[in-house]
C-alpha atoms as a PDB file:
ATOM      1  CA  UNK A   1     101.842 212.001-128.418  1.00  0.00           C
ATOM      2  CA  UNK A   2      99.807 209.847-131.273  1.00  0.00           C
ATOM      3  CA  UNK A   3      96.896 208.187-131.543  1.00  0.00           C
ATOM      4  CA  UNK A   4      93.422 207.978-130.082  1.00  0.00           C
ATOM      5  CA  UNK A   5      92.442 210.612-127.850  1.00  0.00           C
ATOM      6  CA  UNK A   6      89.051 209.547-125.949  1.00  0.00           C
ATOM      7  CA  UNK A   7      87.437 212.716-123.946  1.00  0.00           C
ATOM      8  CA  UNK A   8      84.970 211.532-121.489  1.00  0.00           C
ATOM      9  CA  UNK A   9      80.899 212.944-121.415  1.00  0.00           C
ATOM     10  CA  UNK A  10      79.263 214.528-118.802  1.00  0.00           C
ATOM     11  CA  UNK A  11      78.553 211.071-116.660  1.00  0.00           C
ATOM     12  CA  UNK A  12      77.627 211.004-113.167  1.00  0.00           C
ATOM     13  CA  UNK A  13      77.519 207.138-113.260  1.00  0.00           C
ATOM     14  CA  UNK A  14      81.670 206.881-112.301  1.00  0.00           C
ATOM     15  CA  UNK A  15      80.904 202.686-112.891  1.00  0.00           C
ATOM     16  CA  UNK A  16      79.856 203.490-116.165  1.00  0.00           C
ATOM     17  CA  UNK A  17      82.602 206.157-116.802  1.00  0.00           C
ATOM     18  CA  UNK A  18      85.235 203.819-115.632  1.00  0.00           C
ATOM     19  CA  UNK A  19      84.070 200.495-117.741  1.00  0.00           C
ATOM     20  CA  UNK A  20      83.408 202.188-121.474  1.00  0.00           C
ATOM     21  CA  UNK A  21      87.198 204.113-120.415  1.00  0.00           C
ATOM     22  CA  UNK A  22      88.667 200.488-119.863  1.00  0.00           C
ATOM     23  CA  UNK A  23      87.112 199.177-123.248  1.00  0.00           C
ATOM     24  CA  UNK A  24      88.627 201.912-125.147  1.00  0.00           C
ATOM     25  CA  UNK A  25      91.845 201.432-123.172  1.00  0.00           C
ATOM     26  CA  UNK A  26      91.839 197.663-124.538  1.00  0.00           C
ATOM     27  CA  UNK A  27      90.612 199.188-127.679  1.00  0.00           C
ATOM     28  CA  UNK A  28      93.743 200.858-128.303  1.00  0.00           C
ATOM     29  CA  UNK A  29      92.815 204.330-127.001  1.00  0.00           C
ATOM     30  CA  UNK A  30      96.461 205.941-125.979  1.00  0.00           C
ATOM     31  CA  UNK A  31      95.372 209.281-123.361  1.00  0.00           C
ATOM     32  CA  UNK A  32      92.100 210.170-121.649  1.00  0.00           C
ATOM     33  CA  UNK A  33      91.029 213.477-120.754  1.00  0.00           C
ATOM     34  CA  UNK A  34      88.612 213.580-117.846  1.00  0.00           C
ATOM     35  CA  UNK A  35      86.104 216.140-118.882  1.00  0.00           C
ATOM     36  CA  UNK A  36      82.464 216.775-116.948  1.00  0.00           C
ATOM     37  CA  UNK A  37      81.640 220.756-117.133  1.00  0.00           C
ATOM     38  CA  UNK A  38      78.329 219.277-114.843  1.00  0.00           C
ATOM     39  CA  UNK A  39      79.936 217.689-112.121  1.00  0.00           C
ATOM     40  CA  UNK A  40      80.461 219.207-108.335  1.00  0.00           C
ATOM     41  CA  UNK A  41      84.008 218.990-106.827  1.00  0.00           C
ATOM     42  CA  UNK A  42      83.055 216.011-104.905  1.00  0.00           C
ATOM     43  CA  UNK A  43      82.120 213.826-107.762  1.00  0.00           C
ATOM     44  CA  UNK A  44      84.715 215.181-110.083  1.00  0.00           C
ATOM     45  CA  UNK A  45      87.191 214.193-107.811  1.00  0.00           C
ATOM     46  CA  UNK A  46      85.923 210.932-107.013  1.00  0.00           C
ATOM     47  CA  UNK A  47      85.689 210.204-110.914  1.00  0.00           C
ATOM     48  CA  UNK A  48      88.869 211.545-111.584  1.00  0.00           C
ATOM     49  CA  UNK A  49      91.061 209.790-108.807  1.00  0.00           C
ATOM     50  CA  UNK A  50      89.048 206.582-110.550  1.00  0.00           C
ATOM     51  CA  UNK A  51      90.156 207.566-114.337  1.00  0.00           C
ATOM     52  CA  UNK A  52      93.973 208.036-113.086  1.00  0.00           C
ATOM     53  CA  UNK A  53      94.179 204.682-111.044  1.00  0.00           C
ATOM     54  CA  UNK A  54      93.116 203.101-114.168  1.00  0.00           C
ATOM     55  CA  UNK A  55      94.725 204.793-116.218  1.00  0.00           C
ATOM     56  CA  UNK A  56      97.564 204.207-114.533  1.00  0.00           C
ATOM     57  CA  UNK A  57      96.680 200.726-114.507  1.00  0.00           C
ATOM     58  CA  UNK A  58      97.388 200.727-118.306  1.00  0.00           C
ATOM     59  CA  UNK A  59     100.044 203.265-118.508  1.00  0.00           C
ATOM     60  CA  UNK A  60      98.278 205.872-120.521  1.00  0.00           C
ATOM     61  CA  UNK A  61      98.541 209.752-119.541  1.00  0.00           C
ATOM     62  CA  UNK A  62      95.628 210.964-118.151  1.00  0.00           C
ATOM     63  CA  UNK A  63      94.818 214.750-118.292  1.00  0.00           C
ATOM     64  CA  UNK A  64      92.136 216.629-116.638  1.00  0.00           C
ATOM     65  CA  UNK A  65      90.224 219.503-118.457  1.00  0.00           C
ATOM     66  CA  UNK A  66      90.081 222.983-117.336  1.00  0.00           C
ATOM     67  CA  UNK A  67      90.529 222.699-113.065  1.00  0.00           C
ATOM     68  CA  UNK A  68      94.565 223.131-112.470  1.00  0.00           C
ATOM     69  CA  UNK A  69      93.375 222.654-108.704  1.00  0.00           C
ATOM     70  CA  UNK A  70      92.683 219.174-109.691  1.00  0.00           C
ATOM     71  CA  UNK A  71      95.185 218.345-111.618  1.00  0.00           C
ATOM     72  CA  UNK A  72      97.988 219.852-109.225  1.00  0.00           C
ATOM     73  CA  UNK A  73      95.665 218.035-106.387  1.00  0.00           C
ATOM     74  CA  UNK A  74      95.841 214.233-108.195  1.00  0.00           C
ATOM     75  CA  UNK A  75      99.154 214.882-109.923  1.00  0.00           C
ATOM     76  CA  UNK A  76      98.071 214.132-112.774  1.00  0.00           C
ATOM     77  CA  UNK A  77      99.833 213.716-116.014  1.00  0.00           C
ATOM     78  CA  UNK A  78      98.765 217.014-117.958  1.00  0.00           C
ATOM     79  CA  UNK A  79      95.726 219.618-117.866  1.00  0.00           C
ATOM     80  CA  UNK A  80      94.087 220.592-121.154  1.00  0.00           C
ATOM     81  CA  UNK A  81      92.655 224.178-121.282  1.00  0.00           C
ATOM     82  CA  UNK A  82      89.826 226.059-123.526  1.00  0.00           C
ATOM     83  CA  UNK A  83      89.744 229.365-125.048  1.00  0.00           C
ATOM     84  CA  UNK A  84      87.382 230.475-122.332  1.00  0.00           C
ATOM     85  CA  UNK A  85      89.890 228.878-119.511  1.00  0.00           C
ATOM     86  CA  UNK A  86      92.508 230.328-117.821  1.00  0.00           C
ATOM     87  CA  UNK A  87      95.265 231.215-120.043  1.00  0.00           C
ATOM     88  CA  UNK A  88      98.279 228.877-121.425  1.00  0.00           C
ATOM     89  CA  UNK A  89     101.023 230.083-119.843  1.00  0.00           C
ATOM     90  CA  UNK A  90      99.005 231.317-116.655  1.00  0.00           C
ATOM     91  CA  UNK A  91      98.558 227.049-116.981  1.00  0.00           C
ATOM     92  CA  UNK A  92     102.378 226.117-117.512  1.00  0.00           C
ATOM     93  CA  UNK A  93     103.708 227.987-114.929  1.00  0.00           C
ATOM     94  CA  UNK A  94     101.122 226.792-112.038  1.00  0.00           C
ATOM     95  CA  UNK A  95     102.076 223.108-113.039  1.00  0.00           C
ATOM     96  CA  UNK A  96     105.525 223.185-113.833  1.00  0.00           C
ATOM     97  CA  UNK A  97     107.387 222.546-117.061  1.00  0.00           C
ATOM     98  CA  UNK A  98     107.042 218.537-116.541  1.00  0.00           C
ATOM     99  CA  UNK A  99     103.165 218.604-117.323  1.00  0.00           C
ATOM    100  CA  UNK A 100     101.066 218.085-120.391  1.00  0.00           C
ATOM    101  CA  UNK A 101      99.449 220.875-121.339  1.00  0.00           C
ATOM    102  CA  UNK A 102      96.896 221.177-124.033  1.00  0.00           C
ATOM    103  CA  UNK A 103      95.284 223.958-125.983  1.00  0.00           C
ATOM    104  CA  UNK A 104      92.062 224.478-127.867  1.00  0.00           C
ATOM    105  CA  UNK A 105      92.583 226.812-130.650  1.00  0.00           C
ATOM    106  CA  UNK A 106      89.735 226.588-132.483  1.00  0.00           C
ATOM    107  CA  UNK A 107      90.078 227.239-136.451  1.00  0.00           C
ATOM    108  CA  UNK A 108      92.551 229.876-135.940  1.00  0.00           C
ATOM    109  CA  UNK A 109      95.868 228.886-136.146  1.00  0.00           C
ATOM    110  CA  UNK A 110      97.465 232.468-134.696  1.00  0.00           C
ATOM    111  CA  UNK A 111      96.042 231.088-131.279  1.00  0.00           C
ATOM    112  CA  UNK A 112      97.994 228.454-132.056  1.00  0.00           C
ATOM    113  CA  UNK A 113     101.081 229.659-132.200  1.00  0.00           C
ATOM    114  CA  UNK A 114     100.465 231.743-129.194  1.00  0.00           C
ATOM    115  CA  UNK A 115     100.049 228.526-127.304  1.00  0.00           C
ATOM    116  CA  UNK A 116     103.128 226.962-128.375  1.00  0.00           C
ATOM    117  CA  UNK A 117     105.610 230.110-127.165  1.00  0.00           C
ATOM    118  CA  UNK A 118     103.243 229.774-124.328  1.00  0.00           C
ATOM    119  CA  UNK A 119     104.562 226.278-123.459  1.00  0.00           C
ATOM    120  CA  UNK A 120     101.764 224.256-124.749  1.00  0.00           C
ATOM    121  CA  UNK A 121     102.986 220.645-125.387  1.00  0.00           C
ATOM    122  CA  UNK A 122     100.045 220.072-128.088  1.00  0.00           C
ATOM    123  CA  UNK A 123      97.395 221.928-129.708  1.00  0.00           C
ATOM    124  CA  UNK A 124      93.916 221.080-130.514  1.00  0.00           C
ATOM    125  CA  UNK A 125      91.732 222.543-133.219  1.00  0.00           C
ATOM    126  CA  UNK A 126      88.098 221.887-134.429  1.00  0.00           C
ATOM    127  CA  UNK A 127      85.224 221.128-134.622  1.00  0.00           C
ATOM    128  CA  UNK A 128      85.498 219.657-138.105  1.00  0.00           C
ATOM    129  CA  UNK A 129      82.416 218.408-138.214  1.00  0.00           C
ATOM    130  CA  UNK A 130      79.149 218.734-136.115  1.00  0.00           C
ATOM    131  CA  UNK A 131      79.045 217.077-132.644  1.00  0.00           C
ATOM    132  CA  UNK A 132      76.888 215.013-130.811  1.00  0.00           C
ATOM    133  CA  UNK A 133      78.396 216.263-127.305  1.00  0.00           C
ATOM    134  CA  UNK A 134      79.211 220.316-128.062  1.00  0.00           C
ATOM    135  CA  UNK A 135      77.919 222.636-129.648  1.00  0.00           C
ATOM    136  CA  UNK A 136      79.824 225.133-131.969  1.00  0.00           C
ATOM    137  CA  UNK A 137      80.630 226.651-135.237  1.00  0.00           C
ATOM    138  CA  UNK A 138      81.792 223.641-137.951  1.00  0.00           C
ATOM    139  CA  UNK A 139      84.015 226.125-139.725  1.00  0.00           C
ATOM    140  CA  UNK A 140      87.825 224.540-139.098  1.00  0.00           C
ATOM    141  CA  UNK A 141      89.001 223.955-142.526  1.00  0.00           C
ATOM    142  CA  UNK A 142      90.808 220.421-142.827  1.00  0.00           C
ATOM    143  CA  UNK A 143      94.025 222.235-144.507  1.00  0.00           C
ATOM    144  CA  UNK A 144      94.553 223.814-141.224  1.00  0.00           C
ATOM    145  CA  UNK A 145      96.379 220.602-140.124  1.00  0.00           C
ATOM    146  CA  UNK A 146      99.040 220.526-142.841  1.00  0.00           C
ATOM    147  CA  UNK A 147      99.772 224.515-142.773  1.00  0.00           C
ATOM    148  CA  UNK A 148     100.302 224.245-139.194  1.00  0.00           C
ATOM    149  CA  UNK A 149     102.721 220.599-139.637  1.00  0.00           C
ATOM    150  CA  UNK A 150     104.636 222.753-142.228  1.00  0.00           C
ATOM    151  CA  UNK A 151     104.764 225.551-140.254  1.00  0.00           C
ATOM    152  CA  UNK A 152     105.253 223.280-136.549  1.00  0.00           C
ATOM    153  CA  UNK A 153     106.263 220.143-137.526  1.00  0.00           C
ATOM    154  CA  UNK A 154     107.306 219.232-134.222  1.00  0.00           C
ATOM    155  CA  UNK A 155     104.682 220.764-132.181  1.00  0.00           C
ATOM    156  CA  UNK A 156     101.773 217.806-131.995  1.00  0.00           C
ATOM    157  CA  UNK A 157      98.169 218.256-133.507  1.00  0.00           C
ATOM    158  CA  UNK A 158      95.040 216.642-131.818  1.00  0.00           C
ATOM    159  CA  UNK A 159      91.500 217.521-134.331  1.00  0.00           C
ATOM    160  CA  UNK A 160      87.908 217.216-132.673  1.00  0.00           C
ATOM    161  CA  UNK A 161      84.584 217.645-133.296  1.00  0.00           C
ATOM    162  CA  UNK A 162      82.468 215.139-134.586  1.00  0.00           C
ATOM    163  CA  UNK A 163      84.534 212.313-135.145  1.00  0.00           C
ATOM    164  CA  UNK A 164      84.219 209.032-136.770  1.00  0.00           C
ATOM    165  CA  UNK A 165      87.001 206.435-138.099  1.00  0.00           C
ATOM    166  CA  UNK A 166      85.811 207.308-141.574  1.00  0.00           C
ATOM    167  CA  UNK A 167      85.808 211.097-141.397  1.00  0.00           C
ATOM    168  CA  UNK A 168      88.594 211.300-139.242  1.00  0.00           C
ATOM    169  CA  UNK A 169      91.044 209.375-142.020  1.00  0.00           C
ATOM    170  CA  UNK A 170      91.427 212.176-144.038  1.00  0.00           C
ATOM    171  CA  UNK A 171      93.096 214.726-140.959  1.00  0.00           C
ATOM    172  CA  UNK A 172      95.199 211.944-140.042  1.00  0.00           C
ATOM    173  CA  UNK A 173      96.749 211.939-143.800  1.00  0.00           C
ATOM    174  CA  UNK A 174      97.152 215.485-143.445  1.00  0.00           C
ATOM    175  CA  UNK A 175      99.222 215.112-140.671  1.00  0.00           C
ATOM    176  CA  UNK A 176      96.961 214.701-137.408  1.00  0.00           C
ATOM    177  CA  UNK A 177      98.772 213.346-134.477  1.00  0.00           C
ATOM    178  CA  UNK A 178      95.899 212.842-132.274  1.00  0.00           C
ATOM    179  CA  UNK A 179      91.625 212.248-132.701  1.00  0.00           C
ATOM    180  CA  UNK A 180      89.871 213.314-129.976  1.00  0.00           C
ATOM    181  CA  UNK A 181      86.579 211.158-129.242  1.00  0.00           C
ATOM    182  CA  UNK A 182      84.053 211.410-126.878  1.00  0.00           C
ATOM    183  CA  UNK A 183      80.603 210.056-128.377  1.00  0.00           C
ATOM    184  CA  UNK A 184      81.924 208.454-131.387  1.00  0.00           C
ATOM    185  CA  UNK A 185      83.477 206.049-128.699  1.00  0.00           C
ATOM    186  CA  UNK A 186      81.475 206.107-125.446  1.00  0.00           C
ATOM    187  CA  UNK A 187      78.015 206.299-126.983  1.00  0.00           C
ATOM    188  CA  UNK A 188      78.582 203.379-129.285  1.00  0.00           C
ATOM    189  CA  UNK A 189      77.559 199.674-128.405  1.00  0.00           C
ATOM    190  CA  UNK A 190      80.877 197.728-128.578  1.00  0.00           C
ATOM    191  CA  UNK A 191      83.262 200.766-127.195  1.00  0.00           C
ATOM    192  CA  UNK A 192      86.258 198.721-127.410  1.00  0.00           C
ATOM    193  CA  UNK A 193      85.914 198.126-131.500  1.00  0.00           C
ATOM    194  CA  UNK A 194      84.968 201.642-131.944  1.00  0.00           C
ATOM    195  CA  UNK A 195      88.435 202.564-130.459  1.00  0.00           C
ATOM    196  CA  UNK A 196      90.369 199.985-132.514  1.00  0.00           C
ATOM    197  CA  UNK A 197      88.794 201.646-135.259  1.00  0.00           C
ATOM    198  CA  UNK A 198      90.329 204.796-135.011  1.00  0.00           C
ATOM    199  CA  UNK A 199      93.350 203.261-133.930  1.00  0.00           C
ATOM    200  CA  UNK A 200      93.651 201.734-137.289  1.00  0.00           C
ATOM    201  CA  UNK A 201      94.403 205.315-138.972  1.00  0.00           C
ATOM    202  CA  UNK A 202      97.294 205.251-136.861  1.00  0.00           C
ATOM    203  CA  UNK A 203      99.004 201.941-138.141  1.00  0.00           C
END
């Protein structure tokens, strides 16, 4: 798992949703996480049957956040998961060990090494920097990412929070495997040349 990471907003307008997505796709973006912490069932499923067909459509894994019922429903290609979710390995064993499963861990790396005995397949930490889209404590030092690729070299590292091509350079050199986007791609006005921006860290 490398590259750019693009994590939708809270959208109700699925058109919308679906054409920014498919600009970042053709952008260079490599997974999308399906994210709306707004959204009844009804629309979330509608948006996220629409995300997977065209994600599919590009073969690129697509991975709903939080609702296992949703991604066990869709059959989806992973399920990322929160500190305030349900619990890693609660996670793993409800979708199987063929599933992506992703883990927020924050600034603290002991959460991350909890995830990865729990079967995570990645691990996620931030905010680095302050966010547009959530709101949190900007306290996740950048050297986090090289103690845990010298501790886990293996074991893939997605950063958030924040993120722009330019401060987002440095945590790729440090061993990032992953950026995780939402507004720093979907709020910009040419969505496809933000993404090849980020993508460029990656080359």
């Amino acid at each position: 798992m490398k590259g750019l990471y693009i994590v939708t907003p809270d959208w109700d307008d699925t058109a919308k949703m679906i054409d920014v997505t498919e600009k970042a796709l053709k952008g260079g973006a490599e997974i999308v996480q399906y994210r709306h912490k707004t959204a009844g069932p009804e629309l979330r499923l509608e948006q996220a049957r629409a995300l997977q067909d065209l994600c599919r459509r590009y073969g690129k894994p697509f991975i709903i956040n939080d609702y296992v019922d949703l991604c066990l429903e869709l059959d989806t290609d992973g399920i990322h998961v929160g500190g305030m979710d349900a619990p890693v390995k609660q996670v793993r064993a409800a979708v199987g060990p063929d599933k992506i499963v992703g883990a927020s861990c924050y600034g603290d790396i002991e959460l991350a090494r909890k995830a990865t005995r729990d079967g995570a397949s990645y691990v996620a930490f931030g905010g680095f920097y302050p966010s547009r889209v959530k709101k949190y404590p900007v306290t996740t030092p950048r050297t986090i990412v090289s103690d845990w690729k010298n501790e886990m070299p293996s074991m893939p590292v997605c950063v958030i929070g924040g993120m722009n091509a330019d401060n987002a350079a440095p945590l790729v050199k440090l061993g990032a495997d992953m950026v995780a986007v939402v507004s720093g791609v979907y709020f910009q006005e040419d969505p496809k040349m933000a993404a090849h921006g980020f993508v460029k860290l990656f080359k």
